[in-house]
Protein backbone atom coordinates (compact mmCIF):
# COMPACT_ATOMS: atom_id res chain seq x y z
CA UNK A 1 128.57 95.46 103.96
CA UNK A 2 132.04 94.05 104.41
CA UNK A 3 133.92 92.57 101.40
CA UNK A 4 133.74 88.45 102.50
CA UNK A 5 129.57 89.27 102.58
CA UNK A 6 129.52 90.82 99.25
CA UNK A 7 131.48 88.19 97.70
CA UNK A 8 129.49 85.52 99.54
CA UNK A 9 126.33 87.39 98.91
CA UNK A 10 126.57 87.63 95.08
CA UNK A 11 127.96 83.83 95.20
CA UNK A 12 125.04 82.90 96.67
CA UNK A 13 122.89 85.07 93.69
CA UNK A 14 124.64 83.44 91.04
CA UNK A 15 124.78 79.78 92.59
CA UNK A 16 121.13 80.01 92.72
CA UNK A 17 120.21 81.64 89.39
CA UNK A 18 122.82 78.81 88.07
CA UNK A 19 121.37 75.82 89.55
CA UNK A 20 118.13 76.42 87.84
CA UNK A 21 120.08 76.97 84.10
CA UNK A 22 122.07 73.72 84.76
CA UNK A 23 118.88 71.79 85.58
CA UNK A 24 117.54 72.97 82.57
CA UNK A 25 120.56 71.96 81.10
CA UNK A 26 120.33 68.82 82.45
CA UNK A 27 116.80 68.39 81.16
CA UNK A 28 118.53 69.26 77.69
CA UNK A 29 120.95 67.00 77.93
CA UNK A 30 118.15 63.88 78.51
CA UNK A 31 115.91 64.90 75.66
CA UNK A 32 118.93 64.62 73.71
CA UNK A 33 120.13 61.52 74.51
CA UNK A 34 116.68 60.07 74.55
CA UNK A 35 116.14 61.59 71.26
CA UNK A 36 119.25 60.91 69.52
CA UNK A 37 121.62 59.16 72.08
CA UNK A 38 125.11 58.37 71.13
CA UNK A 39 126.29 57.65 67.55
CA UNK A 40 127.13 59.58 64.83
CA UNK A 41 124.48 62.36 64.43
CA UNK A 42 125.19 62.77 68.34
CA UNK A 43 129.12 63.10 67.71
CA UNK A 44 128.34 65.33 64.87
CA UNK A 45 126.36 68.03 66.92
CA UNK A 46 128.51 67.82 70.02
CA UNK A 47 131.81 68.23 67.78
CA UNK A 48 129.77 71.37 65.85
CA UNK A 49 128.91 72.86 68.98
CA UNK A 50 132.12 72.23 70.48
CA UNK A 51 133.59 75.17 68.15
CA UNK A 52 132.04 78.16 68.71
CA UNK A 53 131.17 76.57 72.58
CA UNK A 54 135.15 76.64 72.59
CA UNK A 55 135.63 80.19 71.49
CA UNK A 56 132.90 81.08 73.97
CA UNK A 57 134.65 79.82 76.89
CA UNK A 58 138.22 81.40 76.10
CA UNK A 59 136.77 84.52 74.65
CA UNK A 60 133.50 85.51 75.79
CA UNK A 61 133.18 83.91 79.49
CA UNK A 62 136.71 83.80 80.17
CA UNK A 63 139.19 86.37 78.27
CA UNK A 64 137.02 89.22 78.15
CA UNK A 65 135.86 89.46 81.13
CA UNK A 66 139.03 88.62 82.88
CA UNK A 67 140.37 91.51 80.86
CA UNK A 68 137.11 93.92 80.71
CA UNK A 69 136.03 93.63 84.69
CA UNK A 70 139.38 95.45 86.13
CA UNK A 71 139.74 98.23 83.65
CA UNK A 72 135.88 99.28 83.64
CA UNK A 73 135.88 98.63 87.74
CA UNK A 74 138.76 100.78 87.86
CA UNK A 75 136.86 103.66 85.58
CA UNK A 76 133.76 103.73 87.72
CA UNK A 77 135.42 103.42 91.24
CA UNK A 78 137.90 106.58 89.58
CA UNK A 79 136.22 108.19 86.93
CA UNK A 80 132.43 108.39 87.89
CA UNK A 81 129.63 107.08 85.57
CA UNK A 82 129.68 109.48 82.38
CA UNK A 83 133.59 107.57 81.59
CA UNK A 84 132.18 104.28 82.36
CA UNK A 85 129.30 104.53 80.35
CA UNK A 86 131.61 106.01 76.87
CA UNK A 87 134.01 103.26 78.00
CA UNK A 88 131.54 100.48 77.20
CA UNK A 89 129.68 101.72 74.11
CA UNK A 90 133.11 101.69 72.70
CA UNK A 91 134.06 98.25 74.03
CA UNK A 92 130.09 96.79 72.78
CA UNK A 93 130.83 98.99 68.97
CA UNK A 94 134.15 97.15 68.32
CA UNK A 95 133.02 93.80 70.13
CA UNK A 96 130.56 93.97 67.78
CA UNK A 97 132.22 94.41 64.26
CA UNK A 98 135.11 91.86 65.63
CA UNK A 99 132.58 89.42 66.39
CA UNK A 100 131.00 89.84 62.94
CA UNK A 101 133.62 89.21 61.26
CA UNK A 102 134.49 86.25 62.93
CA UNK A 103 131.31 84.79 62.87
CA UNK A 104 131.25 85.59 59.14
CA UNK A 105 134.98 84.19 58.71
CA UNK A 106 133.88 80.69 60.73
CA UNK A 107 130.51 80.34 58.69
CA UNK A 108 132.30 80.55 55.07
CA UNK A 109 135.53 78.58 56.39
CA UNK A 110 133.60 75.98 58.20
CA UNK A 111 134.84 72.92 56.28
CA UNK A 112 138.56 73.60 56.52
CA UNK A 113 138.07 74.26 60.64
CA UNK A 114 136.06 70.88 61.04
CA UNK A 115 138.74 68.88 59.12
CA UNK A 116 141.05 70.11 61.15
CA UNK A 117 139.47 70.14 64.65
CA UNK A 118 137.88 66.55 63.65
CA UNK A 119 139.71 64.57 61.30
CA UNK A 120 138.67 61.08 62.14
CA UNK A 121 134.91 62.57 60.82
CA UNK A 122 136.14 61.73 57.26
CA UNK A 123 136.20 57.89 57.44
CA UNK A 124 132.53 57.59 58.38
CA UNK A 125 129.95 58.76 55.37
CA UNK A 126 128.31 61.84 55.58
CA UNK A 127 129.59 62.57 59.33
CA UNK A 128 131.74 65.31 58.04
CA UNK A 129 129.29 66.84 55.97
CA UNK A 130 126.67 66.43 58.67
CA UNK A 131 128.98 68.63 61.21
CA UNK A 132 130.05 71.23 59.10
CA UNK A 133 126.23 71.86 58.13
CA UNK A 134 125.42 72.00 61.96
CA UNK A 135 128.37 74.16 62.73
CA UNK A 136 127.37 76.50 59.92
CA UNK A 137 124.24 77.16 61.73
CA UNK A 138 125.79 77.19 65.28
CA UNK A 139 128.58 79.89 64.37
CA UNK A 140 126.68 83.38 65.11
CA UNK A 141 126.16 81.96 68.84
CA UNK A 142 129.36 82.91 69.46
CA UNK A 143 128.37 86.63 68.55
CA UNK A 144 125.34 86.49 70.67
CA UNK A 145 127.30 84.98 73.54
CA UNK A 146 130.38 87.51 73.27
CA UNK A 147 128.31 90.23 73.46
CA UNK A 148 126.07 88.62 76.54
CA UNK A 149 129.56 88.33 78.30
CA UNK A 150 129.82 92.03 77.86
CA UNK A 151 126.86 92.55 79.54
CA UNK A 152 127.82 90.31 82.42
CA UNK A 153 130.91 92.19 82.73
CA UNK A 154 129.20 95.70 83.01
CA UNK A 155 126.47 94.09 85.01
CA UNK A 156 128.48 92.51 87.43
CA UNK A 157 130.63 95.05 88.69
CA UNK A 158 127.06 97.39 89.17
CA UNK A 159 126.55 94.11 91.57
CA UNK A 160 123.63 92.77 89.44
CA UNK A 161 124.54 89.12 88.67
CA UNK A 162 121.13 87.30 88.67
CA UNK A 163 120.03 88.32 84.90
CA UNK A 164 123.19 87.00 83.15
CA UNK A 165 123.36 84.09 85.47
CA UNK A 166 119.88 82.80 84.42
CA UNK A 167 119.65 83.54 80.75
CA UNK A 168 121.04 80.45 80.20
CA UNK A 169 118.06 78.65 80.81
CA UNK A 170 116.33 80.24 77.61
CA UNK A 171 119.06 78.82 75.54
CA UNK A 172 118.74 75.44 77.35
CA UNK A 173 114.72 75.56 76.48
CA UNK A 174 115.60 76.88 73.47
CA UNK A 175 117.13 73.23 72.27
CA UNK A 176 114.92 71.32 74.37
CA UNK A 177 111.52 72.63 72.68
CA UNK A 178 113.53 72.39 69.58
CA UNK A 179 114.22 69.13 69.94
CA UNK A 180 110.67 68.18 70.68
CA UNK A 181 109.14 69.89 67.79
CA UNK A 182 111.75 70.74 65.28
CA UNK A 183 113.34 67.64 64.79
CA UNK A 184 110.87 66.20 62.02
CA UNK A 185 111.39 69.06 60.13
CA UNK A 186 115.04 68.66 59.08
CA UNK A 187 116.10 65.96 56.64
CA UNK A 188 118.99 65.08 59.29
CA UNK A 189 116.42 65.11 62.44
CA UNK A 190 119.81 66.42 64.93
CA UNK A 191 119.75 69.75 62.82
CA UNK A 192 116.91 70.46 65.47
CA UNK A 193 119.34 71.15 68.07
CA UNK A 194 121.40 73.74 65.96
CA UNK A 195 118.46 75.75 65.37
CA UNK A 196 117.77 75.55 68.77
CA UNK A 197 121.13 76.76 69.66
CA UNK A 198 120.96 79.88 67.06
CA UNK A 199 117.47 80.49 68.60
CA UNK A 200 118.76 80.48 72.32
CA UNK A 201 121.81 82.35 71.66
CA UNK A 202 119.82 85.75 70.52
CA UNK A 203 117.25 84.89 73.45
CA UNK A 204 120.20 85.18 75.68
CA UNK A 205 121.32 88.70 74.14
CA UNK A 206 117.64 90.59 74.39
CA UNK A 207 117.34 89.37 78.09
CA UNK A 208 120.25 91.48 79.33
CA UNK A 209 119.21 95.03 77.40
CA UNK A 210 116.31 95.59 79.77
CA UNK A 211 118.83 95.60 82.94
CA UNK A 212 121.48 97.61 81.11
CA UNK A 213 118.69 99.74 80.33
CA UNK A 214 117.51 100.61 83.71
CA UNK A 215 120.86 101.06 85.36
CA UNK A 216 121.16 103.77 82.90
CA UNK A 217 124.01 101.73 80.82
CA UNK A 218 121.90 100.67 77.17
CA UNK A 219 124.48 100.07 74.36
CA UNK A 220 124.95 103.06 72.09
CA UNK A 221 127.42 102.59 68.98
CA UNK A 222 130.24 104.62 70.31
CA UNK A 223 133.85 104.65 67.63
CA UNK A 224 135.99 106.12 69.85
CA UNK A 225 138.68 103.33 70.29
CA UNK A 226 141.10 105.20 71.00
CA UNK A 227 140.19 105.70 74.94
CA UNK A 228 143.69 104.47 76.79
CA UNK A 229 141.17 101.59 78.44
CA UNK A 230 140.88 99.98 74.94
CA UNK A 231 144.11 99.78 74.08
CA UNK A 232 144.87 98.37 77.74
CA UNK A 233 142.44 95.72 77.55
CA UNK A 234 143.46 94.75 74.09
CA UNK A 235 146.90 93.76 75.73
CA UNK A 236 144.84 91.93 78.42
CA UNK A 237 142.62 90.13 76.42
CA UNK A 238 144.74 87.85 74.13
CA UNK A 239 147.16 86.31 76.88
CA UNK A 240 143.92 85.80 78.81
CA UNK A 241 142.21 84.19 76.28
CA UNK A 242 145.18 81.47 76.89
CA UNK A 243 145.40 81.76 80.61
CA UNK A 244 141.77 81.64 81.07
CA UNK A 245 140.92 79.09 78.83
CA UNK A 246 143.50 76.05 78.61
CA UNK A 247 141.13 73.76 80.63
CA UNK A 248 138.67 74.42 77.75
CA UNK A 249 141.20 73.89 75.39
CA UNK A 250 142.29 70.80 76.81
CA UNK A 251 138.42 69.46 76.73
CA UNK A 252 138.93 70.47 72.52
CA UNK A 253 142.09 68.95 72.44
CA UNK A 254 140.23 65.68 74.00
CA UNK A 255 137.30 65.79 71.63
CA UNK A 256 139.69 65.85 68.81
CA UNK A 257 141.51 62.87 69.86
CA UNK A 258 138.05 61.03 70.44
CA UNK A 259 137.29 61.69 66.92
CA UNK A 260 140.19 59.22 66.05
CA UNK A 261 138.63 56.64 68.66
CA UNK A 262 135.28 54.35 68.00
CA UNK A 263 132.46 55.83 67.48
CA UNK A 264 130.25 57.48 70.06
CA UNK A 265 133.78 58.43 71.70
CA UNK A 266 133.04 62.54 71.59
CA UNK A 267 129.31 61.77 72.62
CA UNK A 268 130.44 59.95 75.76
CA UNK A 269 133.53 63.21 76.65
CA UNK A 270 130.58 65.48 76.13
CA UNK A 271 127.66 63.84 78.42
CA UNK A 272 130.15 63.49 80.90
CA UNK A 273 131.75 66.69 80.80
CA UNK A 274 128.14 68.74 80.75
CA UNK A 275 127.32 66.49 84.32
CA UNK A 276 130.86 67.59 85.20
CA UNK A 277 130.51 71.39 85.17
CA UNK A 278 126.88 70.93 87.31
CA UNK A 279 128.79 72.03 90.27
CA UNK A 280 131.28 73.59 88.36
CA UNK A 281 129.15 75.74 87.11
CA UNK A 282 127.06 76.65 90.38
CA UNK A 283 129.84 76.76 93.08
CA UNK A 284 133.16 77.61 90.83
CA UNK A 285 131.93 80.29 88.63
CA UNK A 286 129.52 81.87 90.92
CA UNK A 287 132.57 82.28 92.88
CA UNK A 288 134.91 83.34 90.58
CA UNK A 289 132.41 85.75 89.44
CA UNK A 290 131.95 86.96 92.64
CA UNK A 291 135.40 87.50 94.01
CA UNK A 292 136.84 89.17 90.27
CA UNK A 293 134.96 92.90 91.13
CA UNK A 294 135.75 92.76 94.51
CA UNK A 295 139.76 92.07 93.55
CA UNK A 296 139.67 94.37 90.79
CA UNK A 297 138.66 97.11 92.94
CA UNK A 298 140.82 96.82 95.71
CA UNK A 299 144.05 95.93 93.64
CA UNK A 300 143.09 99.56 91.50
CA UNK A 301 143.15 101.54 94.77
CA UNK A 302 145.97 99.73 95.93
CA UNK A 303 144.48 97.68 98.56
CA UNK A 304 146.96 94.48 98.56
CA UNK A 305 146.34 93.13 101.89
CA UNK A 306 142.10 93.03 101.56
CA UNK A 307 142.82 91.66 98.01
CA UNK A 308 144.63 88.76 99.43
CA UNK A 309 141.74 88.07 101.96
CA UNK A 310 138.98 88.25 99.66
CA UNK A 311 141.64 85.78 97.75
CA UNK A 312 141.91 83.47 100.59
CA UNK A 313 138.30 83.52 101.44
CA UNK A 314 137.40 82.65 97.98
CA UNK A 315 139.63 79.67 97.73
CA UNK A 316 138.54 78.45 100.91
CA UNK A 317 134.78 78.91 100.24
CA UNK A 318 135.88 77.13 96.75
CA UNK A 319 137.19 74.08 98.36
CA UNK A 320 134.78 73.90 101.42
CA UNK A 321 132.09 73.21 98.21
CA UNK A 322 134.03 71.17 95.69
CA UNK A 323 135.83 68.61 97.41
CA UNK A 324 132.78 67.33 98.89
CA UNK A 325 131.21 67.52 95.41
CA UNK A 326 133.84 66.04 93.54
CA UNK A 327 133.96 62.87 95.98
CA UNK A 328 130.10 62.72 95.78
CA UNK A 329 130.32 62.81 91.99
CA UNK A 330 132.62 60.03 91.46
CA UNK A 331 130.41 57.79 93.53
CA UNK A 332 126.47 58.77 92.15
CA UNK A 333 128.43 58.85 88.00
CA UNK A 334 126.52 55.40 87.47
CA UNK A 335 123.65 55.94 89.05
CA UNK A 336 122.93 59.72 88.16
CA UNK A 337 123.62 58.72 84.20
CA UNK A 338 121.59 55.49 84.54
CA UNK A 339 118.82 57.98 86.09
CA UNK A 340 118.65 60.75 84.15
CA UNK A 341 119.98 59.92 80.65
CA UNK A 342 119.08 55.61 79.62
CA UNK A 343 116.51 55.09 78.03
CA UNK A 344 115.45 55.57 74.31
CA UNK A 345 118.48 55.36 72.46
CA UNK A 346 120.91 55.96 75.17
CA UNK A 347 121.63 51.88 76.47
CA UNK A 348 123.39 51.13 79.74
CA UNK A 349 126.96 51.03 77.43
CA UNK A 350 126.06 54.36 76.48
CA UNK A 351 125.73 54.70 80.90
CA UNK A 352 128.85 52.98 81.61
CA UNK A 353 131.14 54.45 78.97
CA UNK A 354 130.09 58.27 80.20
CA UNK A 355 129.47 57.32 83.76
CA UNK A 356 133.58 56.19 83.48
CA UNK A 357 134.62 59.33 81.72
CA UNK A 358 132.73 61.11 84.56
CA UNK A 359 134.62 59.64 87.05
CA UNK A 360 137.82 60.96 85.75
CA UNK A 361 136.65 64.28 84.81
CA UNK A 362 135.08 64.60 88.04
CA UNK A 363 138.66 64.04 90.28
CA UNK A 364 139.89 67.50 88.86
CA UNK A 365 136.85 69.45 90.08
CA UNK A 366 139.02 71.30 92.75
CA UNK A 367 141.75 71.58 90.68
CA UNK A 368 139.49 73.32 87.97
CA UNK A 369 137.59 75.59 90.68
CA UNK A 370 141.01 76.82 92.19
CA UNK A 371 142.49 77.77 88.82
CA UNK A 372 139.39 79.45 88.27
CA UNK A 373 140.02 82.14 90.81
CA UNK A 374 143.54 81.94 90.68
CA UNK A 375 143.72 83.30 87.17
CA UNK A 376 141.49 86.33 87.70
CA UNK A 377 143.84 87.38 90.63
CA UNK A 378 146.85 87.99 88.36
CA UNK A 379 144.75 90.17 85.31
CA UNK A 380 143.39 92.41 88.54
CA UNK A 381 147.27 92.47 89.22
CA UNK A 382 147.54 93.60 84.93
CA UNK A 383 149.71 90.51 85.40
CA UNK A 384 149.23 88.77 81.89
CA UNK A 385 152.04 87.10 81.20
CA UNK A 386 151.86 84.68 84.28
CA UNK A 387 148.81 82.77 83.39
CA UNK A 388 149.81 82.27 79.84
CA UNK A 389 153.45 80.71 80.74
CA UNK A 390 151.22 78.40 82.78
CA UNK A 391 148.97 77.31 81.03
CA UNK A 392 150.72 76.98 78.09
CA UNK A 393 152.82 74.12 80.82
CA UNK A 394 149.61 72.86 81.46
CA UNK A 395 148.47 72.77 77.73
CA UNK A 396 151.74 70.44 77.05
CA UNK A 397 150.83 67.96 80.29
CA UNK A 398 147.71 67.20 78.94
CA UNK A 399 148.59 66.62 75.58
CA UNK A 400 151.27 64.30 76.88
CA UNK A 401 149.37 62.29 78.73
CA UNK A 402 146.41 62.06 76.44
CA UNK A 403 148.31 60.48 73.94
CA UNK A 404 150.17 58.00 76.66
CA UNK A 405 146.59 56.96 77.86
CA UNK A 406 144.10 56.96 75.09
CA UNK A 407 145.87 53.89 73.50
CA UNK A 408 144.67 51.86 76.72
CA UNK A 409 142.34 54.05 78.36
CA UNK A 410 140.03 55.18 75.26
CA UNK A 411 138.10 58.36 75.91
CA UNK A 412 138.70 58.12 80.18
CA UNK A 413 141.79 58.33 79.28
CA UNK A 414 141.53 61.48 77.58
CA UNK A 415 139.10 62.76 80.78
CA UNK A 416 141.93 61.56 83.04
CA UNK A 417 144.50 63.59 80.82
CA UNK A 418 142.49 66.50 81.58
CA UNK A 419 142.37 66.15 85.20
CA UNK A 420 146.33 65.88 85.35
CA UNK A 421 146.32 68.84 83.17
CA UNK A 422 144.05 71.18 85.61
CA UNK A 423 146.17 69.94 88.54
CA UNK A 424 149.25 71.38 87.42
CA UNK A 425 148.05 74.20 86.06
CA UNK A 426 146.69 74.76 89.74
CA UNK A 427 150.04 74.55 91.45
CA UNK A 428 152.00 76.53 89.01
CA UNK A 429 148.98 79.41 89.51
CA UNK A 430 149.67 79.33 93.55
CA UNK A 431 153.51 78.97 93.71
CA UNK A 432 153.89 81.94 91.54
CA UNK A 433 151.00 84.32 92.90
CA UNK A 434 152.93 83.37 95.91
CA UNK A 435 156.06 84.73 95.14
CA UNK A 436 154.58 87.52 93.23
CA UNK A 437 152.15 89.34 96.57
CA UNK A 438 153.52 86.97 99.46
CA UNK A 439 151.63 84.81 101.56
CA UNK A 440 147.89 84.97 101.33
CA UNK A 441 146.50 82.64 103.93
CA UNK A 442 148.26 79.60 102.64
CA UNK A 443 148.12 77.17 106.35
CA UNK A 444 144.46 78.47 106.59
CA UNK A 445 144.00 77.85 102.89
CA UNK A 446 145.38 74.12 103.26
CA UNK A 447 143.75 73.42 107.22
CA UNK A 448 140.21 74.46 104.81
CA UNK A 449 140.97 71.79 102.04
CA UNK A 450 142.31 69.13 104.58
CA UNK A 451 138.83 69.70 107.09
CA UNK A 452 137.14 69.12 104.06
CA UNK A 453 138.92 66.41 102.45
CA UNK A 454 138.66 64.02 105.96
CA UNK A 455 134.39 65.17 106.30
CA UNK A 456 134.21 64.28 102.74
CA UNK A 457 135.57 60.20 103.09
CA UNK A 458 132.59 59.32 105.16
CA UNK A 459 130.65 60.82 103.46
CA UNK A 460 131.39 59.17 100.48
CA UNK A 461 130.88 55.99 101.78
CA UNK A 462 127.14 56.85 103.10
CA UNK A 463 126.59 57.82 99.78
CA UNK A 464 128.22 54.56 98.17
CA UNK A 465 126.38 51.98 100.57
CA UNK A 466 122.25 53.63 99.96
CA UNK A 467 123.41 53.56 96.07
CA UNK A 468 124.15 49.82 96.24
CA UNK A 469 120.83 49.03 97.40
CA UNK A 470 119.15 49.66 93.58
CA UNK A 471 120.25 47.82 90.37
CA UNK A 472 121.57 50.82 88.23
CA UNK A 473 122.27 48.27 84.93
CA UNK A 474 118.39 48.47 84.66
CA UNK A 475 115.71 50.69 83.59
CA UNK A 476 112.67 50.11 86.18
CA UNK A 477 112.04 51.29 89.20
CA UNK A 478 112.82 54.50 88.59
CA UNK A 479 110.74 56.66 91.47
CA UNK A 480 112.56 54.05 93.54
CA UNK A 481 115.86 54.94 92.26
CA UNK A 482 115.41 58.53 92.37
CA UNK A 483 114.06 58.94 95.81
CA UNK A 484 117.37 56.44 97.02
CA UNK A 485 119.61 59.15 95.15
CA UNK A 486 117.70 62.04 96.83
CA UNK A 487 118.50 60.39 99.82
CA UNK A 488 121.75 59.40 99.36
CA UNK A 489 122.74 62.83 98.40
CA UNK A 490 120.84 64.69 101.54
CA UNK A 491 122.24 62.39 103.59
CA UNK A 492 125.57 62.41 102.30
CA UNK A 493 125.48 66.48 102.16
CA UNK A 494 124.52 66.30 105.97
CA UNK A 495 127.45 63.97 107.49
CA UNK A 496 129.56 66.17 105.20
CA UNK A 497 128.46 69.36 106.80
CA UNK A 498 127.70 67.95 110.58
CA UNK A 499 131.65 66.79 110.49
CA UNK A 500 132.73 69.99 109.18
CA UNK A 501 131.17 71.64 111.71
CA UNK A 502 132.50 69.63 114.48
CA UNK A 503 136.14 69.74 112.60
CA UNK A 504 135.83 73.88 113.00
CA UNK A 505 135.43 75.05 109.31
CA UNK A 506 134.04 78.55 109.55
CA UNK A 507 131.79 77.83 106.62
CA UNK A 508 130.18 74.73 108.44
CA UNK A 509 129.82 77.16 111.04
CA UNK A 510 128.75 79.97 109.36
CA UNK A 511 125.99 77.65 107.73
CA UNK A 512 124.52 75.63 111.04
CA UNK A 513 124.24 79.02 112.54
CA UNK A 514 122.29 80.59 109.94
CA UNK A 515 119.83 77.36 110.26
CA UNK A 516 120.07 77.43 114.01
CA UNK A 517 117.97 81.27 113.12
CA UNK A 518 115.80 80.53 110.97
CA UNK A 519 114.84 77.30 112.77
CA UNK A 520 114.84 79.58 115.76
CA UNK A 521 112.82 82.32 113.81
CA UNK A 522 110.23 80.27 113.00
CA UNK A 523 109.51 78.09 116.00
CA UNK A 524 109.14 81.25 117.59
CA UNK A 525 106.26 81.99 115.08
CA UNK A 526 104.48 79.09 116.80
């Protein structure tokens, strides 16, 4: 199997074990806001679960297995199983203790990291007390989730990605059945969704030591750290956590400054930044993911030239899905929120104030998806230092411009910030991997995006004209309203892909004739 099918192949696992967790997330997200909607129990648990949800994302998701995927790809490809195996007993013993002690370190210093992180929380009574009780319980998912990203890491390059893709969804039901049943349990009904998170976060853990088991990889505690691959991935690991992670650290950055703004501020970032990485999540990660062993390998054995294709064909697969999805996201933000989230105690303010941050969030989707793979390509390089001087630029933009616009802007201001943020980061990332392996299909690369760009306009306005047809301020009709958004989606998804196709993107192509046999396939069955 050629390189471009692998990568496409396990996108294509993970996109679909990933569209079933976010719709569970989604589901989450509505019994929340039903439940509790946005105010300051809301703000509380969001801002709680921002912490170790922010160490996840530069550690666990990003950082270490930026840094772990190259180094244990590189043992197996070179050193056979038996090294690969000692290689990550010792990399699960000491994740382990490290993520102990941090865990332990962020449960007892709780108060001190909330004041810090969240220092408007202190004007309104009992709000900070309220989130550093919630984050208290919340902590130890980060040591679930490190160690989950572990597994993902060793799974991944064995080419099994379905398992870690989908345990999500138990952490999702996790909060949702906690929400349902928990929440009259708790003096402070919200404390529900912590529990639920604590709950999930183990579920996620057990689900991956069956797999491990069976390809012959179960954790055993191993203390020999002083294997040469340690110490390399140590010096990998911190400058990734920055490279990796600065668009997550921008979203903290912007949930700190909403703590300063009016109530219900953080609430409104988070709703809209959870509908934000829906197709961040399915199409961006599951190619990232994807295209990182592939990389890894070939830049180990010295393979420059297929490393820059699989490059090219991963940025080009990335924009061929997220420039269509970031126009159709900025149109359906009303509607979807007014859909799927008001009603209860989540009012059409609520709607418009998240649908609005959506909008902004949603205009950096590319930006986001291309940094995504960028990023990987310079730690399969054992390029470290790249990302960080990078990011660290693109840590200053945002910060910049979130104070310039949240004086007029409010929270979209701080979404828009973030967006300005991920686009510079983006351009830095391709002018210096650039200059650092040459060209790697740059015209073809741009010709993509552009073919893309010009299918997606019309698109956008099919999409825009079938969503005017329903009042979205109310709160009837809604079988109506979500068969119109069905259709406004399918139809919008099909003038986006029948003018790619006649614009001569190889992925339109690639797609129409894959339907054109199994259409074919089964009329024949007739």
């Amino acid at each position: 199997m050629s390189e471009k099918k692998n990568i496409a192949t396990a996108a294509g696992v993970l996109g679909s074990a990933t569209i079933v967790s976010r719709i569970m997330g989604m589901l989450r997200d509505m019994a929340v806001s039903r439940f509790f909607g946005a105010g300051m129990a809301t703000d509380a648990f969001f801002a709680a679960f921002q912490i170790p949800n922010m160490l996840r994302r530069f550690f666990a998701e990003g950082a270490l297995t930026s840094a772990f995927v190259p180094l244990f790809s590189a043992t197996v490809n070179r050193d056979g199983d038996e090294k690969a195996k000692e290689l990550a007993n010792a990399c699960f013993t000491l994740l382990t203790m490290i993520m102990a002690m941090v865990t332990l370190c962020g449960i007892i210093f709780s108060p001190l990291i909330v004041g810090i992180m969240f220092p408007g929380f202190k004007s309104v009574p009992g709000k900070f007390e309220l989130t550093v009780t919630l984050n208290r319980l919340m902590f130890p998912y980060i040591f679930f989730i490190s160690l989950v990203a572990l597994c993902m890491g060793i799974l991944n390059t064995l080419r099994h990605f379905f398992t870690p893709a989908i345990s999500t969804v138990f952490l999702n039901i996790s909060i949702i059945l906690s929400a349902f049943f928990m929440r009259d349990l708790f003096y402070a009904p919200v404390t529900a969704l912590a529990a639920g998170v604590f709950i999930g976060g183990s579920l996620q853990l057990i689900m991956q030591l069956p797999v491990l088991a069976r390809k012959g990889y179960f954790p055993r505690p191993s203390f020999n750290f002083r294997i040469p691959e340690i110490r390399n991935m140590a010096l990998l690991i911190f400058p990734s956590i920055f490279g990796v992670g600065v668009y997550y650290l921008n979203i903290g950055i912007g949930a700190i400054l909403a703590s300063l703004l009016p109530q219900g501020s953080v609430s409104y970032l988070y709703y809209a930044q959870r509908l934000f990485e829906f197709p961040q999540g399915i199409f961006t990660v599951s190619v990232a993911q994807a295209v990182l062993p592939s990389m890894s390998r070939q830049a180990a054995e010295g393979e420059i030239d297929a490393m820059k294709e699989s490059l090219s064909f991963g940025l080009r697969l990335t924009l061929f899905i997220t420039i269509p999805a970031m126009a159709g996201l900025m149109i359906v933000a009303t509607p979807v929120f007014s859909l799927l989230f008001m009603g209860g105690k989540f009012d059409y303010s609520g709607t418009l104030n998240s649908s609005e941050a959506l909008f902004y969030y949603s205009a950096g989707l590319s930006f986001v998806a291309v940094t995504r793979v960028l990023a990987p390509a310079f730690y399969a390089l054992k390029d470290t230092r790249t990302p960080v001087y990078c990011a660290f630029a693109a840590f200053i933009i945002n910060l910049l411009f979130s104070l310039l616009l949240m004086g007029g802007m409010k929270h979209s201001g701080l979404a828009l910030a973030t967006t300005v943020s991920a686009c510079g980061n983006m351009l830095l990332l391709l002018l210096c991997l650039e200059r650092k392996i040459g060209s790697f299909g740059g015209k073809e690369i741009l010709a993509g995006g552009v073919k893309s760009l010009l299918a997606s306009i019309p698109m956008a306005i099919v999409v825009y004209c079938l969503c005017t047809l329903a009042d979205w301020s109310l709160g009837e009709a809604r079988l109506f309203k979500s068969l119109l958004l069905f259709f406004a989606v399918v139809s919008g998804a099909s003038v986006y892909l029948l003018l790619s196709y006649l614009f001569g993107s190889p992925e339109a192509v690639s797609i129409i004739g894959l339907m054109r046999k199994k259409l074919t396939a089964a009329l024949r069955c007739f």
